[in-house]
Protein backbone atom coordinates (compact mmCIF):
# COMPACT_ATOMS: atom_id res chain seq x y z
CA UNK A 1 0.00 0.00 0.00
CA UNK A 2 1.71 3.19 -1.05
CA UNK A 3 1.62 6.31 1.18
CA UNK A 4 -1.42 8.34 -0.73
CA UNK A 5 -3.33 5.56 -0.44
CA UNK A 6 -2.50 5.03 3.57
CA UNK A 7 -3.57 8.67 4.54
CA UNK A 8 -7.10 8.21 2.58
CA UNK A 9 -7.65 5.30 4.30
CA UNK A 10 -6.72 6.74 7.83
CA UNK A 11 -7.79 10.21 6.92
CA UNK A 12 -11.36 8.80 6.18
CA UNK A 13 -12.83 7.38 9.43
CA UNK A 14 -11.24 10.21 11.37
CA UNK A 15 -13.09 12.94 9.16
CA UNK A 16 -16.32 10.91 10.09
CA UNK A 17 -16.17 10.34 13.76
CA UNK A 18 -15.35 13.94 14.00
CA UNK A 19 -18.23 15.02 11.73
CA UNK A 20 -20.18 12.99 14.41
CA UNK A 21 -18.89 14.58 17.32
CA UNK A 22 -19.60 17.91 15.83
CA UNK A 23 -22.92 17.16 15.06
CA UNK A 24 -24.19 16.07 18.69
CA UNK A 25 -22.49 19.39 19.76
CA UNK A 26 -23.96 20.92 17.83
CA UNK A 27 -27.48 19.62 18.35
CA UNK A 28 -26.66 19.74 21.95
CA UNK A 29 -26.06 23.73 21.75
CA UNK A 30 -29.25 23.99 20.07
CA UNK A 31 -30.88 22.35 22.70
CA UNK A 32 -29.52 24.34 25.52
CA UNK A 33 -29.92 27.49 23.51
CA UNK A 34 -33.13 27.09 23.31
CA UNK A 35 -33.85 26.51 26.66
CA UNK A 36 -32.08 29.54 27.51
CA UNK A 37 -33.91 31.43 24.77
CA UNK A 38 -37.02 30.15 26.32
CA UNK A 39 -36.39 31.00 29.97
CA UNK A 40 -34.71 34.60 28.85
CA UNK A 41 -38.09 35.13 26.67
CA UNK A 42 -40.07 34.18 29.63
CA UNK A 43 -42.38 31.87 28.06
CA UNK A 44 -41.89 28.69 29.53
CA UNK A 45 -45.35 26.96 30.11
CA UNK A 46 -46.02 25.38 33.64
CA UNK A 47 -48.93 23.80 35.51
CA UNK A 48 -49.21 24.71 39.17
CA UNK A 49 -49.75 22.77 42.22
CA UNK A 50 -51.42 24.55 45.54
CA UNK A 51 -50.26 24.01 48.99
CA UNK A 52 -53.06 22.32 50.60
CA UNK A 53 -53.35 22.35 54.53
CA UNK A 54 -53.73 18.35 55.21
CA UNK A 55 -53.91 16.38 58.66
CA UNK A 56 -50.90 14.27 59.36
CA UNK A 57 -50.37 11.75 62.12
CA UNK A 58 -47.01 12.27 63.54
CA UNK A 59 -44.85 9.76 62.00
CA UNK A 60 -41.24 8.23 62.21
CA UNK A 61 -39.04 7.66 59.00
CA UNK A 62 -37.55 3.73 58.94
CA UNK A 63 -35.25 1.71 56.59
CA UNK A 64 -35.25 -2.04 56.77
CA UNK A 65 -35.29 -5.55 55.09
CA UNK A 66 -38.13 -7.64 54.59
CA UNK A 67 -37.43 -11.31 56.35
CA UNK A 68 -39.56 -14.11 56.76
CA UNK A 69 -40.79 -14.67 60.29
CA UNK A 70 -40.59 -18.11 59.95
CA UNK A 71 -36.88 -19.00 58.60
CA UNK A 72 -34.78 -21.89 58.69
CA UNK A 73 -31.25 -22.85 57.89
CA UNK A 74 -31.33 -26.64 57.67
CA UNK A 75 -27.86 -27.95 58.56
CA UNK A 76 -26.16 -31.24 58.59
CA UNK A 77 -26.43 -32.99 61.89
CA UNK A 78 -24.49 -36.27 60.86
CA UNK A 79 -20.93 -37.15 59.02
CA UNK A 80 -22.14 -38.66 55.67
CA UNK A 81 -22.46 -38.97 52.19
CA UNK A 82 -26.05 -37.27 50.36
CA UNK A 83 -27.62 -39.69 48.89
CA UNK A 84 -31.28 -38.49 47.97
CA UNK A 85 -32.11 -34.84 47.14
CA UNK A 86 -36.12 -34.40 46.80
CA UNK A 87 -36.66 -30.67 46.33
CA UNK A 88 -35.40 -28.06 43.99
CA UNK A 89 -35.14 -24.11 45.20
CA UNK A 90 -38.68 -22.43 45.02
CA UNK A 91 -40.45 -25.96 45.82
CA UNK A 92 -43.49 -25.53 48.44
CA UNK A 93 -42.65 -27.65 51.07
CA UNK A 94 -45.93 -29.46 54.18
CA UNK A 95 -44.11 -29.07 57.05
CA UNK A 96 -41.99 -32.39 58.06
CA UNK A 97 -41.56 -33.06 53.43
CA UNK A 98 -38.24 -34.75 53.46
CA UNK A 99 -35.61 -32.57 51.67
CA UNK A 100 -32.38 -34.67 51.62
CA UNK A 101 -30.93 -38.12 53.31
CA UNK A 102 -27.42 -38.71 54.16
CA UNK A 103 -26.33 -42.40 54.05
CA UNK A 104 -29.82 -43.14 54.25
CA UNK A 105 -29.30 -47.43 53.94
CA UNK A 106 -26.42 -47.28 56.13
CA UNK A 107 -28.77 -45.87 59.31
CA UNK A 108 -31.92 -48.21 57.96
CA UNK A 109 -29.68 -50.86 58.02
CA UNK A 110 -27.73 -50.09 61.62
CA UNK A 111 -31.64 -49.60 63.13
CA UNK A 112 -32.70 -53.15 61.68
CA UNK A 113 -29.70 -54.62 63.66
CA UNK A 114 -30.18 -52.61 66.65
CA UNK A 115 -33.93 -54.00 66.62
CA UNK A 116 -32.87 -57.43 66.11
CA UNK A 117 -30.23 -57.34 69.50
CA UNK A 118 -33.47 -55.83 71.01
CA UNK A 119 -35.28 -58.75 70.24
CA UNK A 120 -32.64 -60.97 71.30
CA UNK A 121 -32.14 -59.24 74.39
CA UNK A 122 -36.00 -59.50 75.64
CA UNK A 123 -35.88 -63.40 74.79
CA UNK A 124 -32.85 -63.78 76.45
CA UNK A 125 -34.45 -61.69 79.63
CA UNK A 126 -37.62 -63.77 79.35
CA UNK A 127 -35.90 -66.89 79.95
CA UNK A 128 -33.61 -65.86 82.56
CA UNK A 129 -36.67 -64.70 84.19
CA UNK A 130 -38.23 -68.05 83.79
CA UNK A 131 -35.30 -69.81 85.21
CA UNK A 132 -35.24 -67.36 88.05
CA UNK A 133 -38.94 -68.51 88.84
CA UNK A 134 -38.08 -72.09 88.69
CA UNK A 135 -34.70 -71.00 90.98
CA UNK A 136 -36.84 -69.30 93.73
CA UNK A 137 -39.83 -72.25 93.84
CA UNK A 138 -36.59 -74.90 94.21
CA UNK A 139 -35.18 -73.52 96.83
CA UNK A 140 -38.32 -73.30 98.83
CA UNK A 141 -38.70 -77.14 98.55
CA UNK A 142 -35.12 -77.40 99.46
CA UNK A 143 -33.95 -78.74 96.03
CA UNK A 144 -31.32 -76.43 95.05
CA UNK A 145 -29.03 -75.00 96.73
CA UNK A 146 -29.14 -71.12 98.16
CA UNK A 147 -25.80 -70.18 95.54
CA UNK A 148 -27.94 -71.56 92.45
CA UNK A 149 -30.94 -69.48 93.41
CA UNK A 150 -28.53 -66.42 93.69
CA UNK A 151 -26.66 -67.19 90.25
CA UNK A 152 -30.03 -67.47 88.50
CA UNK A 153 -31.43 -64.25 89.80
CA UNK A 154 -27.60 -62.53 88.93
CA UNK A 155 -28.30 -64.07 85.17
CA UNK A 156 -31.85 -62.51 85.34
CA UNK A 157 -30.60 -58.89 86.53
CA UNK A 158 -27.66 -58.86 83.93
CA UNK A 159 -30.17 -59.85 80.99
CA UNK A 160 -32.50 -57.67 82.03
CA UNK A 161 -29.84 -54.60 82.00
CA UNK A 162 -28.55 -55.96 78.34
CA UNK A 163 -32.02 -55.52 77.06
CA UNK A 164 -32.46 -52.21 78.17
CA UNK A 165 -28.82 -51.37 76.80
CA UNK A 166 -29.79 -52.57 73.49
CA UNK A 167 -33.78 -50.75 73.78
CA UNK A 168 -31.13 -47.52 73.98
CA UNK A 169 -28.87 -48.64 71.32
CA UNK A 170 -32.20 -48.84 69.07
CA UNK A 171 -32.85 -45.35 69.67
CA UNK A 172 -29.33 -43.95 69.19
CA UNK A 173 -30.17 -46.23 65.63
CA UNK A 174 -33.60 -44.61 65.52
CA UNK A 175 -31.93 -41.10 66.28
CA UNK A 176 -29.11 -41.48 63.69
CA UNK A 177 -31.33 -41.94 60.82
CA UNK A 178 -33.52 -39.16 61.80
CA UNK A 179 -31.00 -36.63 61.68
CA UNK A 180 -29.81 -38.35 58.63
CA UNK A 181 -32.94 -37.08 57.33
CA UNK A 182 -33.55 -33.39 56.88
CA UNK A 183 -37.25 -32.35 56.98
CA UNK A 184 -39.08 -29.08 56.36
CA UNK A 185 -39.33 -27.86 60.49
CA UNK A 186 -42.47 -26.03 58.94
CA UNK A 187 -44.46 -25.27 55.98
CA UNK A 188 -43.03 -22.95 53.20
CA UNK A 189 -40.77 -22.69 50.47
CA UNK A 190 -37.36 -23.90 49.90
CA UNK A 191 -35.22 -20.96 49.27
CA UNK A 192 -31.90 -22.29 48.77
CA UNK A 193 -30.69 -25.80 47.70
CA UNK A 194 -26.83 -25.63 48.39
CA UNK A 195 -26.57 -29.64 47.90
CA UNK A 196 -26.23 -32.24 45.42
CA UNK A 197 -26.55 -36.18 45.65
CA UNK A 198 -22.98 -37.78 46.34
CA UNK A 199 -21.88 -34.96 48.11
CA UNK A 200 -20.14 -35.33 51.70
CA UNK A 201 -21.57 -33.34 54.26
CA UNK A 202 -20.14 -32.85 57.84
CA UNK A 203 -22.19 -31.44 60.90
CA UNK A 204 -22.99 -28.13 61.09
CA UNK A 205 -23.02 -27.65 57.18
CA UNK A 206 -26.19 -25.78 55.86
CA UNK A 207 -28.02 -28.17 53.18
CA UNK A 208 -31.36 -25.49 53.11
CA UNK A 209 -32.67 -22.68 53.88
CA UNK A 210 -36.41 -22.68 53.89
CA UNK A 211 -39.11 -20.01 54.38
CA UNK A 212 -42.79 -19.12 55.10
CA UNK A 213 -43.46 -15.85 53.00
CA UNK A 214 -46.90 -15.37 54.18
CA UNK A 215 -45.57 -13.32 57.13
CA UNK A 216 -43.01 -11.33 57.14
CA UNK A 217 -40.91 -8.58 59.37
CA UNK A 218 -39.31 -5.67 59.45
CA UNK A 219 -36.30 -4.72 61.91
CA UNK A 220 -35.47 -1.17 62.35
CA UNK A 221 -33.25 0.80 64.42
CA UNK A 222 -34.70 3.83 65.03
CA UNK A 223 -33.39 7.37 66.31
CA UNK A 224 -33.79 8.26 70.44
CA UNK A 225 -36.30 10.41 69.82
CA UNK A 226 -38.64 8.37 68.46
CA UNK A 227 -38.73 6.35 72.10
CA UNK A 228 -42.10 8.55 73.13
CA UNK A 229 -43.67 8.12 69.45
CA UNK A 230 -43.57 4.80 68.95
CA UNK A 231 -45.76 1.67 70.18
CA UNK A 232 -47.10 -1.97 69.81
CA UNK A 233 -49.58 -1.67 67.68
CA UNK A 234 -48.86 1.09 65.53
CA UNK A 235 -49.39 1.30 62.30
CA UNK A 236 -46.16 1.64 59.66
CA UNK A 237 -46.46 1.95 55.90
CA UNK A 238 -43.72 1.83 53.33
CA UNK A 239 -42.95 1.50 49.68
CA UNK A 240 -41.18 -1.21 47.82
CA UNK A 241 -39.48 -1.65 45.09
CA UNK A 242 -41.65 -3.10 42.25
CA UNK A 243 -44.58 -2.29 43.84
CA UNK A 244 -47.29 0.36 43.39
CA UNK A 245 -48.54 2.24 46.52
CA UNK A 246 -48.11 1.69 50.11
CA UNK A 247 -47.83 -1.58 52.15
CA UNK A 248 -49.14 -1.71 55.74
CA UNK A 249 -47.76 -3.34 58.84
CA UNK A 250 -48.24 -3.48 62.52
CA UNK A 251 -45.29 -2.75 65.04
CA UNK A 252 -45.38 -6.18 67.20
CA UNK A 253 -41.95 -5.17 69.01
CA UNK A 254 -40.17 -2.39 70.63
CA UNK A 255 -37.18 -3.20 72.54
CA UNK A 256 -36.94 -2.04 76.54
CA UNK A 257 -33.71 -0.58 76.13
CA UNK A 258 -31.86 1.31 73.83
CA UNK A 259 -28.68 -0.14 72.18
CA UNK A 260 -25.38 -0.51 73.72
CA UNK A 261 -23.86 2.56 72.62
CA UNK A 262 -27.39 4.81 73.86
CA UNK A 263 -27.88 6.38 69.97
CA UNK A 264 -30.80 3.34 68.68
CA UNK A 265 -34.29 2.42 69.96
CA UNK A 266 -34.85 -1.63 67.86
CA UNK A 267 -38.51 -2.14 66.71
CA UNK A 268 -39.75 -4.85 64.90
CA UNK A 269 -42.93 -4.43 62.20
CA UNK A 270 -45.03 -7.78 61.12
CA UNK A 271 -46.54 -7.61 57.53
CA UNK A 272 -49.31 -9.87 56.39
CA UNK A 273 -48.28 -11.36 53.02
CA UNK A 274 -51.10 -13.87 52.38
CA UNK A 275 -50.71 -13.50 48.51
CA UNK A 276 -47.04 -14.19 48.64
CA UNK A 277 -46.40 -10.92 46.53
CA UNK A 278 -43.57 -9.54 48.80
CA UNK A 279 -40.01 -11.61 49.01
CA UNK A 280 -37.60 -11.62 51.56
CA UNK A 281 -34.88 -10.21 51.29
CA UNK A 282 -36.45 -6.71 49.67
CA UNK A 283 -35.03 -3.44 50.81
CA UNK A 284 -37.68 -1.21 51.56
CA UNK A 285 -38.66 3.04 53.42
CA UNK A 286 -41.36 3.74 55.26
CA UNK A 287 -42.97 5.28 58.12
CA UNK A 288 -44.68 4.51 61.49
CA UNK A 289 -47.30 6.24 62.43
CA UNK A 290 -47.94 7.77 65.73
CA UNK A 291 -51.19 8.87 67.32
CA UNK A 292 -52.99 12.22 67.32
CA UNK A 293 -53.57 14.54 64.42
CA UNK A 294 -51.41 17.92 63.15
CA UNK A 295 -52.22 20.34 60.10
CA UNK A 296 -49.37 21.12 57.76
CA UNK A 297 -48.82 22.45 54.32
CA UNK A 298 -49.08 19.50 52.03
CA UNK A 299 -47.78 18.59 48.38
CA UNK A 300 -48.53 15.60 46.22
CA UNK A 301 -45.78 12.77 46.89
CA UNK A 302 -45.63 12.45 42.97
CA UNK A 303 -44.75 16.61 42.81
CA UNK A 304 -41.64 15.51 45.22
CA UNK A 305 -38.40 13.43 43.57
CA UNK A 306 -36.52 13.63 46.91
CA UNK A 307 -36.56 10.73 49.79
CA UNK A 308 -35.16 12.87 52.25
CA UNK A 309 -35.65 15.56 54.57
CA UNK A 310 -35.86 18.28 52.28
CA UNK A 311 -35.50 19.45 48.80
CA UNK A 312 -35.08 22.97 46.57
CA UNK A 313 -38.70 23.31 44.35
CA UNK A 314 -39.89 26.38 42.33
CA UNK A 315 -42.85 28.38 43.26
CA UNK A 316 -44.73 31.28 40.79
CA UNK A 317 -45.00 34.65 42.14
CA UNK A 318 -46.41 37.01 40.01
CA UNK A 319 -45.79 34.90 36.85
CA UNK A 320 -41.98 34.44 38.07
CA UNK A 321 -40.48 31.49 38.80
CA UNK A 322 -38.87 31.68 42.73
CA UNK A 323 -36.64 28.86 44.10
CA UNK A 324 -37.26 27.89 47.67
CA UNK A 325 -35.97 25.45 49.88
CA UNK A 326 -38.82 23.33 51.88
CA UNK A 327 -38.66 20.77 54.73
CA UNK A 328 -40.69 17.71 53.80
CA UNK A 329 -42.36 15.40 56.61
CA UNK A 330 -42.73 10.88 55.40
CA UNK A 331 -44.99 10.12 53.14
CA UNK A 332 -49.39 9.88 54.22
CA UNK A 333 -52.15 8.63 52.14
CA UNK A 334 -50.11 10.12 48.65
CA UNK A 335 -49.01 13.43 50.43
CA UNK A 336 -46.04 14.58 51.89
CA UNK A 337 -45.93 17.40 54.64
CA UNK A 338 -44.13 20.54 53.20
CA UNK A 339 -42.77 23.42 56.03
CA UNK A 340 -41.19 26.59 54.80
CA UNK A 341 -44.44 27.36 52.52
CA UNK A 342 -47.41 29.36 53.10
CA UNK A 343 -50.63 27.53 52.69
CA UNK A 344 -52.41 28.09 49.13
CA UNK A 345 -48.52 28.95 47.57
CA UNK A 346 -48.39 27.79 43.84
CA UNK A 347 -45.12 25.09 43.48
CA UNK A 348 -44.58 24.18 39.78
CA UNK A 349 -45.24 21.26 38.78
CA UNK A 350 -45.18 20.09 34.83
CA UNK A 351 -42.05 22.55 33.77
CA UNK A 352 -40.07 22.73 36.77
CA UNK A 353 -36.71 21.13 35.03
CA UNK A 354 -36.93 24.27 32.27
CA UNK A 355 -37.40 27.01 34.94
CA UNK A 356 -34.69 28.84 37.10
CA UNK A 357 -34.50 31.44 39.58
CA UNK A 358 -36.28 34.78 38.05
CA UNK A 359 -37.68 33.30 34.91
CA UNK A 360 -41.20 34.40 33.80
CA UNK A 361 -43.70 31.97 33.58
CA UNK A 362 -46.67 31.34 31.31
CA UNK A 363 -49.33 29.54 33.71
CA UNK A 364 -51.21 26.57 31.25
CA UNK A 365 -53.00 25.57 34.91
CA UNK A 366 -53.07 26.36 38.24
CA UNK A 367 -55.18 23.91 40.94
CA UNK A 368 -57.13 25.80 43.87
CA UNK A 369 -55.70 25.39 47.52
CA UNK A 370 -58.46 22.52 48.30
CA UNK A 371 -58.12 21.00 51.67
CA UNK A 372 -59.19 17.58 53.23
């Protein structure tokens, strides 16, 4: 390939990616010009939301986890080999299903023997029990002597304690194979298989984990000052992920003492989950909800992109566009609280990402201050 040809074919794709590039600028600047041009000209159409005055209960803001009341990790009580695995992760389990066997023949067969010496032991007994008789009813005619009486009762009392031996050597058997089993403990579903057949497991070692979805918890640590709020009984909502509107819970627990280092008060929430819709395991914000009623400014929750204490929203004054910093209260019944606005103020709603501080606003709607 001579040189000319080398600098086309390098020159080429260069020229294009940059003709790229300097389109998107390009189209980019437009963009932003014309937003500019827009909020200079003042004629950037906005709908308007009113403060509404709303009763709130007081409330206190939680994080948590989602677990499963009922929760199980099914470990390995006996040295041995797996041998049968009946279940596959997300299986519905009856409480007691069988889920895996270690050396399952091994224990059926060491039981069988241990029943057999069992038997052996009680005929054995039996008899020496029998000749005991016979001893005792000699000696009262004077046939035997005293020694052979005492020699057959020593035979009877040393049978009699080998049977029992072997009656507990049956259920060490017994006991051995039912640990070599592992059952559901209740009814749910099998959430992890961490198992396969041929597999060596050693005691201790987790096989399963099993759960019962259909009720669920929540443990929070909340702040000190939430000790006089919150109760058994409450109500909490709280939002998931993948779910629309709020879920409801009871608080079942609140701990008697604050954590070691005095800064944490630990509640615990139950949740109903008949339907199986929530999973363990999901991260999820919410609120509990203390007693007794207080009016506040109020603002759709949709109006409001920030989860925390406070955000920066736009309000129209006189057809101008006025930024404002608010302090926002948990979420109620699709409203939060809103404090550092008057009630009946007009917060801009459909617009707000093309307005900025002093830009003039043309109004498309504006909803009344309307109350509960």
């Amino acid at each position: 390939m001579n040189r000319k040809a080398l600098l086309v074919y390098v020159a080429v794709p260069i020229a294009v990616i940059a003709g790229a590039a300097t389109y998107h600028r390009s189209q980019r600047n437009r963009e932003l010009d014309h937003q500019a041009a827009v909020k200079g000209e003042g004629s950037v159409p906005v709908t308007l939301v009113a403060v509404q005055e709303r009763s709130f209960r007081p409330a206190v803001a939680f994080t948590g986890t989602l677990l499963a009341v009922n929760r199980a990790e099914l470990k390995a009580e006996v040295v041995g080999r797996v041998t049968r695995v009946a279940v596959q992760e997300g299986d519905a389990v009856a409480a007691g299903a069988l889920l895996g066997a270690q050396d399952e023949d091994d224990y059926v067969l060491g039981m069988q023997a241990a029943e057999a010496q069992v038997a052996q032991a009680k005929a054995e007994a039996l008899q020496s029990r029998r000749d005991y008789d016979r001893a005792v009813a000699l000696l009262e005619k004077r046939s035997i002597t005293r020694q052979a009486a005492q020699q057959a009762e020593t035979a009877y009392n040393a049978n009699k304690a080998a049977a029992q031996a072997a009656e507990s050597s049956l259920g060490l058997a017994r006991l051995r194979l039912r640990k070599a089993r592992i059952v559901a403990p209740f009814a749910g579903q099998v959430a992890r298989r961490l198992v396969q057949p041929g597999e060596m497991l050693s005691p201790g070692q987790t096989a399963f984990e099993v759960v019962d979805n259909r009720r669920l918890e929540i443990r929070a640590d909340l702040p000190t000052d939430a000790m006089a709020l919150v109760k058994v009984g409450q109500r909490a909502t709280f939002r998931a992920i993948g779910l629309d509107g709020l879920v409801e819970g009871r608080v079942t627990q609140v701990s008697p003492s604050l954590s070691q280092d005095g800064r944490t008060l630990h509640v615990r929430v139950e949740v109903p989950n008949p339907g199986g819709v929530l999973k363990g395991g999901l991260f999820v914000e919410g609120v509990i909800l203390g007693e007794g009623l207080t009016r506040s400014g109020a603002l759709p929750a949709t109006l409001l992109k920030a989860q925390d204490r406070d955000a920066e929203i736009y309000v129209a004054e006189g057809s101008v566009a006025h930024r404002r910093k608010v302090a926002l209260g948990p979420e109620e019944d699709g409203y939060r609280p809103v404090g550092g606005l008057r009630i009946g103020a007009q917060v801009i709603d459909s617009g707000k990402d093309l307005v900025a501080e002093g830009c003039r606003l043309r109004v498309l709607s504006a909803a009344p201050a309307a109350g509960e």
